[in-house]
C-alpha atoms as a PDB file:
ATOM      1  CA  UNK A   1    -118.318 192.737  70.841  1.00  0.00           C
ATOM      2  CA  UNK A   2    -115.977 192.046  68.089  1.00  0.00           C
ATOM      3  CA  UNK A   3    -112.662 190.910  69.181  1.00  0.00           C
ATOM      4  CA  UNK A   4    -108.731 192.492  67.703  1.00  0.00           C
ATOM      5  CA  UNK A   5    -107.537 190.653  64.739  1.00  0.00           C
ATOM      6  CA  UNK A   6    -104.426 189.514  66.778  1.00  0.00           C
ATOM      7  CA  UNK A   7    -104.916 186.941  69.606  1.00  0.00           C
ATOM      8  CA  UNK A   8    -101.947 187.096  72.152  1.00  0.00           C
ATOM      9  CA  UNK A   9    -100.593 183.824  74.020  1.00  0.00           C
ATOM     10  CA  UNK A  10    -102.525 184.056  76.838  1.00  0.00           C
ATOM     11  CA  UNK A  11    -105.353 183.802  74.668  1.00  0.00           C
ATOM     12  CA  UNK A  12    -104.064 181.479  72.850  1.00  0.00           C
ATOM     13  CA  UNK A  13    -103.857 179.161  76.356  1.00  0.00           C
ATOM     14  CA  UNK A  14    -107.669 180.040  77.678  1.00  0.00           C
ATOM     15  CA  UNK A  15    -108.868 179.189  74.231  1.00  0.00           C
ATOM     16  CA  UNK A  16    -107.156 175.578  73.766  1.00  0.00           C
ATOM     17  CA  UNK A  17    -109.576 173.625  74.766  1.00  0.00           C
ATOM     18  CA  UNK A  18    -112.162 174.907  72.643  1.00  0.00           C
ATOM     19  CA  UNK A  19    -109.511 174.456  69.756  1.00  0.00           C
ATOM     20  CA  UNK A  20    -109.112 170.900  70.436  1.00  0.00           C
ATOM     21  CA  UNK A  21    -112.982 170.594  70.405  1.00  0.00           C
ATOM     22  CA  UNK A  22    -113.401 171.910  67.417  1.00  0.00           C
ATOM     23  CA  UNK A  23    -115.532 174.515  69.522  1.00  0.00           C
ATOM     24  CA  UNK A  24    -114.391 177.720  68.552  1.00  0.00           C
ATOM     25  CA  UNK A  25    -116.126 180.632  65.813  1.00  0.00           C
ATOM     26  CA  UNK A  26    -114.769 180.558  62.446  1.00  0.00           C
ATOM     27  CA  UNK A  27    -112.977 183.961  63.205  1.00  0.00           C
ATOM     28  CA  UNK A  28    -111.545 183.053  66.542  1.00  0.00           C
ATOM     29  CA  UNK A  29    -110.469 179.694  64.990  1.00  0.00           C
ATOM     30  CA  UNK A  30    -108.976 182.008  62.238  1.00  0.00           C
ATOM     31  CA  UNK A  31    -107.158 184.276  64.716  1.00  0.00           C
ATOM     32  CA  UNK A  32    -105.710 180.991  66.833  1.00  0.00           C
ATOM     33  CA  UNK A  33    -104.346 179.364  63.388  1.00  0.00           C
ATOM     34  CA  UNK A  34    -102.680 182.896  62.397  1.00  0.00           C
ATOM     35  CA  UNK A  35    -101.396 182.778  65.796  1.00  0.00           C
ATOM     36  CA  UNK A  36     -99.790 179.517  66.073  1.00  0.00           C
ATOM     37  CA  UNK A  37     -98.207 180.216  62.042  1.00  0.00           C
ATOM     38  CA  UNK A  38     -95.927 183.368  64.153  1.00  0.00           C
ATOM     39  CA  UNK A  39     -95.567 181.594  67.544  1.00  0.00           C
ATOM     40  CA  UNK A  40     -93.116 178.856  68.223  1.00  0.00           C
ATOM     41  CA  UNK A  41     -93.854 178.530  72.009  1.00  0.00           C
ATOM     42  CA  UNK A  42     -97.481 178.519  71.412  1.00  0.00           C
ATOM     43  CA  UNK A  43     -97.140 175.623  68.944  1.00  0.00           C
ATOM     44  CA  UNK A  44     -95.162 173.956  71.515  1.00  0.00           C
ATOM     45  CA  UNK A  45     -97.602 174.067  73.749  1.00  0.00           C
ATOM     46  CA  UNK A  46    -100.457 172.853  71.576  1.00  0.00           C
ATOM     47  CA  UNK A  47     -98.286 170.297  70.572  1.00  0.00           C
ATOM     48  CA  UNK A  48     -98.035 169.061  74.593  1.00  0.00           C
ATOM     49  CA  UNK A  49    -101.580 169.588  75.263  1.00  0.00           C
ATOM     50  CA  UNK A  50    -102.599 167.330  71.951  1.00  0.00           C
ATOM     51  CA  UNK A  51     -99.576 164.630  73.552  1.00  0.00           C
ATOM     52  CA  UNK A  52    -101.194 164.881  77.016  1.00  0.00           C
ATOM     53  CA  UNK A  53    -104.645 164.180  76.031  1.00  0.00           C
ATOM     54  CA  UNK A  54    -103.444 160.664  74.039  1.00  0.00           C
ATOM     55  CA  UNK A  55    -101.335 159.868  77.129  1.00  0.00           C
ATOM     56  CA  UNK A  56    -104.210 160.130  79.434  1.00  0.00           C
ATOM     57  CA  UNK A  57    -107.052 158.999  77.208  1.00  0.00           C
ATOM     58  CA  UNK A  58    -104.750 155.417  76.976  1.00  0.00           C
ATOM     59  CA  UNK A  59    -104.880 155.278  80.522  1.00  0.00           C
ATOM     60  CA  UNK A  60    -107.043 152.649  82.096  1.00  0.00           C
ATOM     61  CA  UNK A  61    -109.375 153.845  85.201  1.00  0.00           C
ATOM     62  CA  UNK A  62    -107.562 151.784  87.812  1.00  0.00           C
ATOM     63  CA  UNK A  63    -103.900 153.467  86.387  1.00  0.00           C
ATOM     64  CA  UNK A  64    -104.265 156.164  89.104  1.00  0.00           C
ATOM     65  CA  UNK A  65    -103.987 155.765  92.766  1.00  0.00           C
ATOM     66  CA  UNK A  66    -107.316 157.027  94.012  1.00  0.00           C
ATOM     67  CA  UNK A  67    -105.137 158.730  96.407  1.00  0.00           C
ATOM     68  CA  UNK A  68    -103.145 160.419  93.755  1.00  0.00           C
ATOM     69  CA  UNK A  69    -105.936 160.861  91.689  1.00  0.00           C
ATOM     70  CA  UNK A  70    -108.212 162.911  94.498  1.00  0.00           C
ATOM     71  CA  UNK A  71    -105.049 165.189  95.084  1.00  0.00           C
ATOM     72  CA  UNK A  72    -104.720 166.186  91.169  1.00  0.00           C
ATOM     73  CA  UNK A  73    -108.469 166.874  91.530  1.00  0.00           C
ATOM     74  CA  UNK A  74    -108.076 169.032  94.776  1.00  0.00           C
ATOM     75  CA  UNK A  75    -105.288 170.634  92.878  1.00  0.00           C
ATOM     76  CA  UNK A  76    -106.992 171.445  89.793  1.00  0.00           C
ATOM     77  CA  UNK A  77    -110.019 172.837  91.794  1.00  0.00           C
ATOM     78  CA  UNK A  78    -107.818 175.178  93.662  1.00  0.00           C
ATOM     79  CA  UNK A  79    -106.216 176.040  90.395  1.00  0.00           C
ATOM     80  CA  UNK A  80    -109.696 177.045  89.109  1.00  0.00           C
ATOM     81  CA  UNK A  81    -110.930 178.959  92.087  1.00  0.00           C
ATOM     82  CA  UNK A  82    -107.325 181.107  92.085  1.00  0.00           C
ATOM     83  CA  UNK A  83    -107.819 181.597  88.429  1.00  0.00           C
ATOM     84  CA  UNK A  84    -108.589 185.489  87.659  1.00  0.00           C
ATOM     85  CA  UNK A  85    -111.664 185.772  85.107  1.00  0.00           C
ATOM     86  CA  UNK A  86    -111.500 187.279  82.022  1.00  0.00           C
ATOM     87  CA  UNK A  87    -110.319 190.463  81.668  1.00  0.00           C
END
């Protein structure tokens, strides 16, 4: 099914990852680029997301509580299961 030419920010968010990993289609990769040239707040946020992943990937395995680190875990499961799918 062939997607609109425009992508809207909430795309934009569910398709970051992929972005990052270099795993999206040429035309969705297109759309995301086109998006970011018009959208300030979605640059922003790529910009974060890109500054969060070098903050984290510097961390050594011992730099979280295990604690700590189980409740982000727990929280991003939850997160996940309250997510809606696509739609």
């Amino acid at each position: 099914m062939a997607r609109a030419a425009g992508m809207r920010c909430k795309e934009l968010v569910e398709l970051v990852t992929e972005y990052l990993e270099e795993r999206l289609s040429a035309v969705d990769r297109a759309r995301f680029d086109r998006h970011l040239l018009g959208c300030g707040p979605c640059r922003r946020y790529l910009e974060q997301m890109r500054t969060t992943i070098r903050t984290l990937g510097a961390l050594s395995p011992g730099a979280v509580e295990p604690a700590a680190r189980d409740r982000l875990l727990s929280i991003f499961r939850d997160w996940k299961q309250e997510s809606p799918g696509p739609g």
